[in-house]
PDB file of N, CA and C in Angstrom:
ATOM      1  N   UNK A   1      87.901  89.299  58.866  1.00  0.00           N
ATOM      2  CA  UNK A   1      88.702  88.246  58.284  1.00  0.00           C
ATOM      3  C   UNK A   1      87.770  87.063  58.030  1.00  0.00           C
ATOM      4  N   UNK A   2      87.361  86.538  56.756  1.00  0.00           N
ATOM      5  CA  UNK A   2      86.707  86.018  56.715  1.00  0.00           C
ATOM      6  C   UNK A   2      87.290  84.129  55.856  1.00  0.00           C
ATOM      7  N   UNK A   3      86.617  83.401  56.928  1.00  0.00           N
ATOM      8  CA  UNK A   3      87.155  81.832  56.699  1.00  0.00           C
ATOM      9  C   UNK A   3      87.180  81.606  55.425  1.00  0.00           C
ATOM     10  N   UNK A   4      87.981  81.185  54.261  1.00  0.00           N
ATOM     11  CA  UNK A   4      88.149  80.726  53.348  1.00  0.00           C
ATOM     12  C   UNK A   4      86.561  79.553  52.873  1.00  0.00           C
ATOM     13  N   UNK A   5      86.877  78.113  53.625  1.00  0.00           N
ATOM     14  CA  UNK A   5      86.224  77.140  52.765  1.00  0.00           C
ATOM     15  C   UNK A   5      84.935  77.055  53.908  1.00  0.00           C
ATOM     16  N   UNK A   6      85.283  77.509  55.045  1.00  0.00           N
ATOM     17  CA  UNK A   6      84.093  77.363  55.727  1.00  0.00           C
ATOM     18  C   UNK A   6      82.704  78.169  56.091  1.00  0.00           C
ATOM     19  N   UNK A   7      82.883  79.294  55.561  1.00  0.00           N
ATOM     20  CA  UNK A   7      81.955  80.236  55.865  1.00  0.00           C
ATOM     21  C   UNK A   7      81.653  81.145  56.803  1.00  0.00           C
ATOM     22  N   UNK A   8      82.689  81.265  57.456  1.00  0.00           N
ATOM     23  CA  UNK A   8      82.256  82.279  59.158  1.00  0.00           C
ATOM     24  C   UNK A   8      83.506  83.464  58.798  1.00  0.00           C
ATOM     25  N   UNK A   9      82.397  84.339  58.810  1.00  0.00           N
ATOM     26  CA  UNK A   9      82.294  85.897  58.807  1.00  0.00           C
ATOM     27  C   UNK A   9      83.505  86.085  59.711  1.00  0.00           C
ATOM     28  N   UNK A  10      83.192  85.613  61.107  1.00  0.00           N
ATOM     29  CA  UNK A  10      83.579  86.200  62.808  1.00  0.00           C
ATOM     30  C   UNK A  10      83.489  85.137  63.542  1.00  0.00           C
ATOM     31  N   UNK A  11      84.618  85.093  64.188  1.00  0.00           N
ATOM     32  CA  UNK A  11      84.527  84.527  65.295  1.00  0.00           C
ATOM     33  C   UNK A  11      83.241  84.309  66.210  1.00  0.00           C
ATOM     34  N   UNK A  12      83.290  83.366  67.001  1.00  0.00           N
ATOM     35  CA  UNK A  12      82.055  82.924  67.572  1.00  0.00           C
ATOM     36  C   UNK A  12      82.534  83.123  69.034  1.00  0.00           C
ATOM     37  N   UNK A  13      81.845  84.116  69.969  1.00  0.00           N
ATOM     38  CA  UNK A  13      82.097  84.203  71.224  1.00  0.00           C
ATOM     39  C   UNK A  13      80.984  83.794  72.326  1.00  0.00           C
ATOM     40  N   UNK A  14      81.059  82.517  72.783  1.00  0.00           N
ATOM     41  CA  UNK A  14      80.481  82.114  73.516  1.00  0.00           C
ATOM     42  C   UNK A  14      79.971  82.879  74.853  1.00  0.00           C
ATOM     43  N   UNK A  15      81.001  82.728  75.481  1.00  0.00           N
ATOM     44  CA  UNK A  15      81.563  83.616  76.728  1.00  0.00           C
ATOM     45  C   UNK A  15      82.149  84.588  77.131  1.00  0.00           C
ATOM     46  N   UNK A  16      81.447  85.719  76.713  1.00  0.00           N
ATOM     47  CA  UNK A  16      81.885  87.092  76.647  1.00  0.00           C
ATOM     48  C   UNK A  16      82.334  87.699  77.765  1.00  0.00           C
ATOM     49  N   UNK A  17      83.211  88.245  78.269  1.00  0.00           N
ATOM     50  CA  UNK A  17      83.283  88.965  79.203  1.00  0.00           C
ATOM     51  C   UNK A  17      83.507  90.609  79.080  1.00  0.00           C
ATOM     52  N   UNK A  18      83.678  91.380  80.516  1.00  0.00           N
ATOM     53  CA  UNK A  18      83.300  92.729  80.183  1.00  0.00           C
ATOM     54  C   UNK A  18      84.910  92.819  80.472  1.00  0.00           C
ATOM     55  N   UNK A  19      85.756  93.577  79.692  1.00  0.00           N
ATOM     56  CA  UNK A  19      86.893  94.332  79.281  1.00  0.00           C
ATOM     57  C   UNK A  19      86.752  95.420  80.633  1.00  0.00           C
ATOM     58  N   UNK A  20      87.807  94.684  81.826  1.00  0.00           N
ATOM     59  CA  UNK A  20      88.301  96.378  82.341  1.00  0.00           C
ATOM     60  C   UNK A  20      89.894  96.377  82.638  1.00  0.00           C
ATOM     61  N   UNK A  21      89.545  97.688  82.739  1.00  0.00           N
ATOM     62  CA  UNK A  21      91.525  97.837  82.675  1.00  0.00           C
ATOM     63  C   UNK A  21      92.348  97.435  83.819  1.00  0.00           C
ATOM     64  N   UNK A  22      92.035  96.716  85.057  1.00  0.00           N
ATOM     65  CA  UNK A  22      92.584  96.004  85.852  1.00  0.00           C
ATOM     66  C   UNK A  22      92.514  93.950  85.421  1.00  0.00           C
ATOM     67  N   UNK A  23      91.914  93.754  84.651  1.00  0.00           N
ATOM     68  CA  UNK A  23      91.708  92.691  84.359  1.00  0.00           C
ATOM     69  C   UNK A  23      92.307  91.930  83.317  1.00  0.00           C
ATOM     70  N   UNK A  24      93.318  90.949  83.406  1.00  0.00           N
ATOM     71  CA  UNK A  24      93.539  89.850  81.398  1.00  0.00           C
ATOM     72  C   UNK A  24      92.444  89.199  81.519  1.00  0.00           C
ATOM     73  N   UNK A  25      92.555  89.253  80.104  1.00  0.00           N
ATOM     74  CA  UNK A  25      91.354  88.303  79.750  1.00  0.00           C
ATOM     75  C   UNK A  25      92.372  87.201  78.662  1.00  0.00           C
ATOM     76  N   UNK A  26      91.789  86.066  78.766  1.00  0.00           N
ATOM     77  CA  UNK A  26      92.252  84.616  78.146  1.00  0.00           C
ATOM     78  C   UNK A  26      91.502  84.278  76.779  1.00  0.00           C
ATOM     79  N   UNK A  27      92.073  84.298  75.983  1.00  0.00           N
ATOM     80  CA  UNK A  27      91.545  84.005  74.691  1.00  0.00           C
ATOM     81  C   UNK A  27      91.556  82.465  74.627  1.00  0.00           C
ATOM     82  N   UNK A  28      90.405  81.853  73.895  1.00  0.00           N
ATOM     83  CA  UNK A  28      90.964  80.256  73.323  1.00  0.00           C
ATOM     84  C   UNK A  28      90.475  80.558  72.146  1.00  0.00           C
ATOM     85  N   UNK A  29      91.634  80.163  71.282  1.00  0.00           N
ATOM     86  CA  UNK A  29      91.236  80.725  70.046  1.00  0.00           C
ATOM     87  C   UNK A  29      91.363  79.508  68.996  1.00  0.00           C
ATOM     88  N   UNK A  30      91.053  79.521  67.530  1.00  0.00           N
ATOM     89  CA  UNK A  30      90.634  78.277  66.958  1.00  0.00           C
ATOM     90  C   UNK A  30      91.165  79.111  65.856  1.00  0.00           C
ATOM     91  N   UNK A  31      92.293  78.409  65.154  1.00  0.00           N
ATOM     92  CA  UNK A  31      92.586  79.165  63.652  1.00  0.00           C
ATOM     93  C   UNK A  31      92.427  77.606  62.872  1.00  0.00           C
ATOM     94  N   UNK A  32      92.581  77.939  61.052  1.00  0.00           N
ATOM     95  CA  UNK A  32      92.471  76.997  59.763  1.00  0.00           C
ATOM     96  C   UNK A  32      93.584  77.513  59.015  1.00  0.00           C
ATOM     97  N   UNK A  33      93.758  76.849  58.587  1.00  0.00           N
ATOM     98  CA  UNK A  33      94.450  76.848  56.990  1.00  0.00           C
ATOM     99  C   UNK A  33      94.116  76.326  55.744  1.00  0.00           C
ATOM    100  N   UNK A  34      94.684  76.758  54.527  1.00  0.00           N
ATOM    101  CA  UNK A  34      93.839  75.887  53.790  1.00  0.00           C
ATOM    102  C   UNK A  34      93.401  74.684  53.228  1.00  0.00           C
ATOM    103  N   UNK A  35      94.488  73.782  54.217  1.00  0.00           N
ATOM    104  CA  UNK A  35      94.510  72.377  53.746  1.00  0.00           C
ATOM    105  C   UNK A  35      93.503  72.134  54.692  1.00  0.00           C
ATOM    106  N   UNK A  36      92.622  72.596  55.466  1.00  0.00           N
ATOM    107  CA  UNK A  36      91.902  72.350  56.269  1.00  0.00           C
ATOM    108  C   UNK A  36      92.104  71.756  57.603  1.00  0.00           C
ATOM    109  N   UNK A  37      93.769  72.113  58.385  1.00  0.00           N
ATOM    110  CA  UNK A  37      93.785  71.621  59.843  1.00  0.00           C
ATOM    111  C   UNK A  37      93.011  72.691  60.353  1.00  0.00           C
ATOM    112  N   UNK A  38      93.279  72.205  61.617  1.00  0.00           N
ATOM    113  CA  UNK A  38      93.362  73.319  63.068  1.00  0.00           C
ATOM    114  C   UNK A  38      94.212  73.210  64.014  1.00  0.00           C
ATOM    115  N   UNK A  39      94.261  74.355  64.706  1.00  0.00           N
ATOM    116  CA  UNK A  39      95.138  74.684  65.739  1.00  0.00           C
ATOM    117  C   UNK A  39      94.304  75.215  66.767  1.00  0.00           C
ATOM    118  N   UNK A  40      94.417  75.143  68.147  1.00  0.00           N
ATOM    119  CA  UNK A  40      93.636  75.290  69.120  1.00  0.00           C
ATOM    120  C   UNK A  40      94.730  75.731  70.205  1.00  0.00           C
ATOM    121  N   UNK A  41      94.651  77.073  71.069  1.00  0.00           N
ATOM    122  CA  UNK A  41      95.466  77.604  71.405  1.00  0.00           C
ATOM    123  C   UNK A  41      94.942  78.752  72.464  1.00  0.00           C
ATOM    124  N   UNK A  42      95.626  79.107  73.532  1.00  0.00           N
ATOM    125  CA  UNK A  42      94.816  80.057  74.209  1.00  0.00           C
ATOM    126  C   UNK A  42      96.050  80.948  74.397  1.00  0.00           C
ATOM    127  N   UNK A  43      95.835  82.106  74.598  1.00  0.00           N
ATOM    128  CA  UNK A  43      96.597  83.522  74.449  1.00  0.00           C
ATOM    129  C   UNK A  43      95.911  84.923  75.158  1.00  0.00           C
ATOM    130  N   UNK A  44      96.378  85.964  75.753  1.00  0.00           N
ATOM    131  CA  UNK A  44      96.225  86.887  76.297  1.00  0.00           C
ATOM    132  C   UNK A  44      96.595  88.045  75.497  1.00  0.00           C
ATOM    133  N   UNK A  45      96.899  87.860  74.259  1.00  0.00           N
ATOM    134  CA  UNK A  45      97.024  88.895  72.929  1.00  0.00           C
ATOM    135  C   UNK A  45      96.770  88.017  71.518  1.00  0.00           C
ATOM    136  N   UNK A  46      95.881  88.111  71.051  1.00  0.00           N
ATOM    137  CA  UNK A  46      95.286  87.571  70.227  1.00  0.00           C
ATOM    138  C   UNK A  46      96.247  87.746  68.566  1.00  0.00           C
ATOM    139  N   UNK A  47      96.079  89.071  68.770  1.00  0.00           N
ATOM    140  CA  UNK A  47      96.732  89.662  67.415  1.00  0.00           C
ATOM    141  C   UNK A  47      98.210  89.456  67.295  1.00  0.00           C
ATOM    142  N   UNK A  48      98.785  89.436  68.592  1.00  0.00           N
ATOM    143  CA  UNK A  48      99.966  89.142  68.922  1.00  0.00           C
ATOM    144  C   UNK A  48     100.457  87.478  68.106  1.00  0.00           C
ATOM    145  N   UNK A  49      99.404  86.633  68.683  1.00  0.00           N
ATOM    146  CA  UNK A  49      99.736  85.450  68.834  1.00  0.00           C
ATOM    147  C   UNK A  49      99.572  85.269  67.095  1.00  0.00           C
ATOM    148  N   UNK A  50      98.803  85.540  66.549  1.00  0.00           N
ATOM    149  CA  UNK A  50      98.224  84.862  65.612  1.00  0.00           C
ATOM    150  C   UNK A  50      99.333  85.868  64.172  1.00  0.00           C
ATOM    151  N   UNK A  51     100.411  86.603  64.723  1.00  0.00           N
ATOM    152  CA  UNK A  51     101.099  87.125  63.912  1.00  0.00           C
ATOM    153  C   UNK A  51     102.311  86.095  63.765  1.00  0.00           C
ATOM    154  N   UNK A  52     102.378  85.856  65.336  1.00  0.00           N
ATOM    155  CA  UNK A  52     103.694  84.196  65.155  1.00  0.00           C
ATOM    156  C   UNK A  52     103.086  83.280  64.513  1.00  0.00           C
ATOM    157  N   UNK A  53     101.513  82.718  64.533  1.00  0.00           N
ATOM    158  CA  UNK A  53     101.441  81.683  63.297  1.00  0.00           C
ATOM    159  C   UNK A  53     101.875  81.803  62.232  1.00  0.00           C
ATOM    160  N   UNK A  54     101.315  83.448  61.789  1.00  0.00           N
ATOM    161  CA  UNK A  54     102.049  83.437  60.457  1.00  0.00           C
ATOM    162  C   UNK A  54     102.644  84.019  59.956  1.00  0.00           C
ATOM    163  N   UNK A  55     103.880  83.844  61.038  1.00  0.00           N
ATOM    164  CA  UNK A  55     105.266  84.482  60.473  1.00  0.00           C
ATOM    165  C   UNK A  55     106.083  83.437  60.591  1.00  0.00           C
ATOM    166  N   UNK A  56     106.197  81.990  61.036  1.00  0.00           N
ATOM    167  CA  UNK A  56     107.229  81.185  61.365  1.00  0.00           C
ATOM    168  C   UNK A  56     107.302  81.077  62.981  1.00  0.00           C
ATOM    169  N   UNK A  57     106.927  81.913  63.507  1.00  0.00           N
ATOM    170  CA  UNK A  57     107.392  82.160  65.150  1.00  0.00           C
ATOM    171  C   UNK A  57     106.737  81.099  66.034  1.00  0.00           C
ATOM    172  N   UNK A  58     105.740  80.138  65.616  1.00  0.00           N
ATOM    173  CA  UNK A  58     105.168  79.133  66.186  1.00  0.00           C
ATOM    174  C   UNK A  58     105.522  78.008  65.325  1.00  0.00           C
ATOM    175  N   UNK A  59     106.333  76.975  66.788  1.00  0.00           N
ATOM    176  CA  UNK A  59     107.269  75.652  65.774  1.00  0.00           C
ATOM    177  C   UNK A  59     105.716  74.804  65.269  1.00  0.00           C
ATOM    178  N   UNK A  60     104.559  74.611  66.076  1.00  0.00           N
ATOM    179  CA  UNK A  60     103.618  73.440  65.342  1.00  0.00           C
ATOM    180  C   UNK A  60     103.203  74.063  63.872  1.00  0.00           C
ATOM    181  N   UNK A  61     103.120  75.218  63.985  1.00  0.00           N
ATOM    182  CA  UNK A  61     102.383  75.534  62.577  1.00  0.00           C
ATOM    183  C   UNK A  61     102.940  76.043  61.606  1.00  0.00           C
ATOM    184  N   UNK A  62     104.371  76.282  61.760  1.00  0.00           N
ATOM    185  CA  UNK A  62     104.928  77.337  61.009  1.00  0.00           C
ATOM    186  C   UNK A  62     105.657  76.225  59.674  1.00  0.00           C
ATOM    187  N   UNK A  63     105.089  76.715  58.418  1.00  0.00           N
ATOM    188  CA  UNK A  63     105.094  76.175  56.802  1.00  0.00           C
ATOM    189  C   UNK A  63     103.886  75.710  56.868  1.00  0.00           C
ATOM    190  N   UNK A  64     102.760  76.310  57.442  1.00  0.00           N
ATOM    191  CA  UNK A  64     101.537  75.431  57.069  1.00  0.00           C
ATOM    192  C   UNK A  64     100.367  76.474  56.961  1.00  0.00           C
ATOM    193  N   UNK A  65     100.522  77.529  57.298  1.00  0.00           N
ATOM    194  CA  UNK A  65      99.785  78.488  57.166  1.00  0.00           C
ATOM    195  C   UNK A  65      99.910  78.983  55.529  1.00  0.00           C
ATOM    196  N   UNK A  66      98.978  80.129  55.183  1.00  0.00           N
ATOM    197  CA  UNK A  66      98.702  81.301  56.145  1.00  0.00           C
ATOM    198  C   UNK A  66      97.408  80.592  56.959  1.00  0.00           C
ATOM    199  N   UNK A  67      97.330  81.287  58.584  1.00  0.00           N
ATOM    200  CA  UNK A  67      96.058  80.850  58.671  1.00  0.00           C
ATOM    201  C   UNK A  67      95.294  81.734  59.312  1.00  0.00           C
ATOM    202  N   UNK A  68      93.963  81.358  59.344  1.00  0.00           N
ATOM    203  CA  UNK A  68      92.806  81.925  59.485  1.00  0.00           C
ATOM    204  C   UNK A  68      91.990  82.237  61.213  1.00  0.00           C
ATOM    205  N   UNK A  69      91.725  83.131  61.599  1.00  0.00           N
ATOM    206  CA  UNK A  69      90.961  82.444  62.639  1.00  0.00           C
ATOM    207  C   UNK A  69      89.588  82.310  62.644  1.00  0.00           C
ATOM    208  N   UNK A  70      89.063  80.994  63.112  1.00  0.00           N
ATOM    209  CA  UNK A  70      87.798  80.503  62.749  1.00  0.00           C
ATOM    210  C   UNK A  70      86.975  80.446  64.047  1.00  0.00           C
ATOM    211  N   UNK A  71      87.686  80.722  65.664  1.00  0.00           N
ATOM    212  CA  UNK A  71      86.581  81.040  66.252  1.00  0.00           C
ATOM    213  C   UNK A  71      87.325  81.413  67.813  1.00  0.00           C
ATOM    214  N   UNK A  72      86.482  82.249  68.101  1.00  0.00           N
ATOM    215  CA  UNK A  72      87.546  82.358  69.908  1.00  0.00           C
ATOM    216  C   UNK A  72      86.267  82.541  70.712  1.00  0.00           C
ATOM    217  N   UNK A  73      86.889  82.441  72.208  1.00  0.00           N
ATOM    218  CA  UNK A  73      85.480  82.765  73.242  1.00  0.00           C
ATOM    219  C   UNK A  73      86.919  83.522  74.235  1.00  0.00           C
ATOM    220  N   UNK A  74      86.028  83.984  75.124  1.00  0.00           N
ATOM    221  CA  UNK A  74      87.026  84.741  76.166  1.00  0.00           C
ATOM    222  C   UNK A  74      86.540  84.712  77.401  1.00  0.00           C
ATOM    223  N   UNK A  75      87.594  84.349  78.046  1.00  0.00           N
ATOM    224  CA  UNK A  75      87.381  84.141  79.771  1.00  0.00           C
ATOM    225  C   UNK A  75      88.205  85.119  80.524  1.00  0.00           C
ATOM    226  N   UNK A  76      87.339  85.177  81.653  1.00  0.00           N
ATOM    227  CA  UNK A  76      88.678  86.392  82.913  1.00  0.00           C
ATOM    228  C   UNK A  76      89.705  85.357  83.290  1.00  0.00           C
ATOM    229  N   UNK A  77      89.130  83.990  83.709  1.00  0.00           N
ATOM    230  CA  UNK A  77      90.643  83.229  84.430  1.00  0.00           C
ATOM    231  C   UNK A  77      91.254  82.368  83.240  1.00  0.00           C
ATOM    232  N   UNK A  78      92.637  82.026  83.619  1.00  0.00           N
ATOM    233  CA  UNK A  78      93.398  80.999  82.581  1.00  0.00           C
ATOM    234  C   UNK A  78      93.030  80.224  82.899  1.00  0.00           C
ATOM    235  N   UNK A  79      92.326  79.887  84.156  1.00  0.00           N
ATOM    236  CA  UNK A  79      92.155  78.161  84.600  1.00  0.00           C
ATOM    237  C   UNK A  79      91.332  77.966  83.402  1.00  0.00           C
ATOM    238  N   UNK A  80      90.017  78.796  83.451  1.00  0.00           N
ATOM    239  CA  UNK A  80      88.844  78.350  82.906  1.00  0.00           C
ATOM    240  C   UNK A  80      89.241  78.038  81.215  1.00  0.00           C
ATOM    241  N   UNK A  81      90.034  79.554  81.249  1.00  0.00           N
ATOM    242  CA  UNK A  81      90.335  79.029  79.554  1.00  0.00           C
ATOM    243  C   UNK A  81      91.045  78.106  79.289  1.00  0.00           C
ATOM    244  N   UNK A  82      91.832  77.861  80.127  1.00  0.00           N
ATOM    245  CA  UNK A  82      92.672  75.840  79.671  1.00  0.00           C
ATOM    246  C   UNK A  82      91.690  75.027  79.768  1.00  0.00           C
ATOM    247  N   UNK A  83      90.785  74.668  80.486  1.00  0.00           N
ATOM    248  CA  UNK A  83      89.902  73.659  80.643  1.00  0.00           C
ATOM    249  C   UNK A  83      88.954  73.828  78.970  1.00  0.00           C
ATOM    250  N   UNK A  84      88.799  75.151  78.723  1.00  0.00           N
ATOM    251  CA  UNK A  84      87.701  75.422  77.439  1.00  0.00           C
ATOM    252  C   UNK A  84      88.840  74.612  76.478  1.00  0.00           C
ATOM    253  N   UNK A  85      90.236  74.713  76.685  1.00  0.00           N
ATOM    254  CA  UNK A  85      90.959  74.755  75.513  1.00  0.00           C
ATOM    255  C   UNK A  85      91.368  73.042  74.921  1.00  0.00           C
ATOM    256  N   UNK A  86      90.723  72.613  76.361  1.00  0.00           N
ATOM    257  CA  UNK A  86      91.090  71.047  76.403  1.00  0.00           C
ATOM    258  C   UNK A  86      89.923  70.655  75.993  1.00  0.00           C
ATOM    259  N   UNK A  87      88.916  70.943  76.494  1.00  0.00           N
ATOM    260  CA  UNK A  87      87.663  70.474  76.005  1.00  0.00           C
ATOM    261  C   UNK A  87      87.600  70.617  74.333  1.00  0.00           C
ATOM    262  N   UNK A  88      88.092  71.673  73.687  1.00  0.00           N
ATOM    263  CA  UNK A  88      87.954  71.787  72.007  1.00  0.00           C
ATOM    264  C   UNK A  88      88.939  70.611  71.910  1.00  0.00           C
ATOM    265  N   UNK A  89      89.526  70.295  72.763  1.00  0.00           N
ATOM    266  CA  UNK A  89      90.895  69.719  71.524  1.00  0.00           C
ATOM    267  C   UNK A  89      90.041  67.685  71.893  1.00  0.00           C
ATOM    268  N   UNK A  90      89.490  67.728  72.778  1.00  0.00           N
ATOM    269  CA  UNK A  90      89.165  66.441  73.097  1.00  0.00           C
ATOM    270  C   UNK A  90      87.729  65.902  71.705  1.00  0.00           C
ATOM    271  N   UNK A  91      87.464  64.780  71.574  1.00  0.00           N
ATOM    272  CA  UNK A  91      86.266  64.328  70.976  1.00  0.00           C
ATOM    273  C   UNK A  91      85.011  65.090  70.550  1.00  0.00           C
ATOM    274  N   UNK A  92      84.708  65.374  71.869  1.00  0.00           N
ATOM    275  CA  UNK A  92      83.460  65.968  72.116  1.00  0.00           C
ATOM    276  C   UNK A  92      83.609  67.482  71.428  1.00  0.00           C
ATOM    277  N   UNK A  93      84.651  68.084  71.512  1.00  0.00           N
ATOM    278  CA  UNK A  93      84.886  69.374  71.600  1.00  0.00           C
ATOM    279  C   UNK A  93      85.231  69.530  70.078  1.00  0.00           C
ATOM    280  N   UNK A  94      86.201  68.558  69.056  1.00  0.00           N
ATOM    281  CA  UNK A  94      86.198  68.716  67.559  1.00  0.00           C
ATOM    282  C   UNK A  94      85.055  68.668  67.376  1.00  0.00           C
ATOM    283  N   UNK A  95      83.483  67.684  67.937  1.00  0.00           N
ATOM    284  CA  UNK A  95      82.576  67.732  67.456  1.00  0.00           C
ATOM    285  C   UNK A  95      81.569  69.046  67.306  1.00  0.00           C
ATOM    286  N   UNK A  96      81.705  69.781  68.182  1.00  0.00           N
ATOM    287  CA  UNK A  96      81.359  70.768  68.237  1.00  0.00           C
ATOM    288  C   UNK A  96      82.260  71.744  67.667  1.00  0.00           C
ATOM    289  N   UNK A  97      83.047  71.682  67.360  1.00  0.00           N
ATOM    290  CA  UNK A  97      83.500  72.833  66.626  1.00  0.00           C
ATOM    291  C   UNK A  97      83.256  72.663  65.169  1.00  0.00           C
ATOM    292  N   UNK A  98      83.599  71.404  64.680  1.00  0.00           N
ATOM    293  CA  UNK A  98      82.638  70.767  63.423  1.00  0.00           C
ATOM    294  C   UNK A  98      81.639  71.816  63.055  1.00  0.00           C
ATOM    295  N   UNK A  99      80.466  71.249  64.103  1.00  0.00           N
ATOM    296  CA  UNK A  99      79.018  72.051  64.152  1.00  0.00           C
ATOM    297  C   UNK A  99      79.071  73.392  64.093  1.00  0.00           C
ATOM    298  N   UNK A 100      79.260  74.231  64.702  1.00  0.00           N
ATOM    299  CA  UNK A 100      79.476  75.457  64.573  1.00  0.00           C
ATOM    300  C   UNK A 100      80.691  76.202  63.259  1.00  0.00           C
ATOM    301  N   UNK A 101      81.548  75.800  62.740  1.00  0.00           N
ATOM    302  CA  UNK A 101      82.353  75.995  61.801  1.00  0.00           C
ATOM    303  C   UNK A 101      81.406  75.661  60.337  1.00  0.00           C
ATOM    304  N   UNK A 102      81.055  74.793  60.445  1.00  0.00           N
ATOM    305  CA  UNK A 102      80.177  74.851  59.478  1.00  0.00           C
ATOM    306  C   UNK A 102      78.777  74.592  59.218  1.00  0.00           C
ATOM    307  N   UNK A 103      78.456  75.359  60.103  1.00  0.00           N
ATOM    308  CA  UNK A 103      76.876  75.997  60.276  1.00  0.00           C
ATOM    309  C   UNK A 103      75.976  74.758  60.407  1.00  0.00           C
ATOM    310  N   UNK A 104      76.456  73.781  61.173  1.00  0.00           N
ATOM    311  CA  UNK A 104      75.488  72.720  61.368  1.00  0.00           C
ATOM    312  C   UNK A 104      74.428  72.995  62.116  1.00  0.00           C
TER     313      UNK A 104
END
């Protein structure tokens, strides 16, 4: 699935973890649209989640899509991934997603 105005192929996974079948793993995931917001969001089914963006099933985004996803990382705990998920949404964290979204 590839970003419309920004250029990224794939998602960007920082923090990879190893997939086993006793384990969730926590997505924080980063979608666009084409007016150019974002949405910043963490989820334990990715494909799941990102079918309610764009179907209506999510009240912040729904008439504003279709949208895109532009970047996720994945953690074993939710703690960690709320803290990742706060950090994107804070100053520091649009700035860096800036950078990396468009290949700074």
């Amino acid at each position: 699935m590839a970003a419309r105005q920004y250029g990224v192929l794939e998602a960007v996974c920082l923090r990879q973890t190893t997939p086993t079948s006793n384990l969730m793993n926590y997505i924080v995931y980063v979608i666009s649209n084409p007016d150019g917001e974002f949405y910043k969001g963490v989820t334990s089914d990715l494909e799941k989640r990102l079918y309610y963006h764009n179907n209506g099933l999510s009240s912040w985004t729904r008439g504003k899509g279709p949208w895109e996803l532009v970047h996720k990382e994945i953690f074993e705990s939710k703690l960690e991934a709320l803290r990742r998920e706060k950090y994107l949404k804070s100053g520091k964290g649009r700035g860096f997603l800036k950078s990396i979204i468009n290949g700074v």
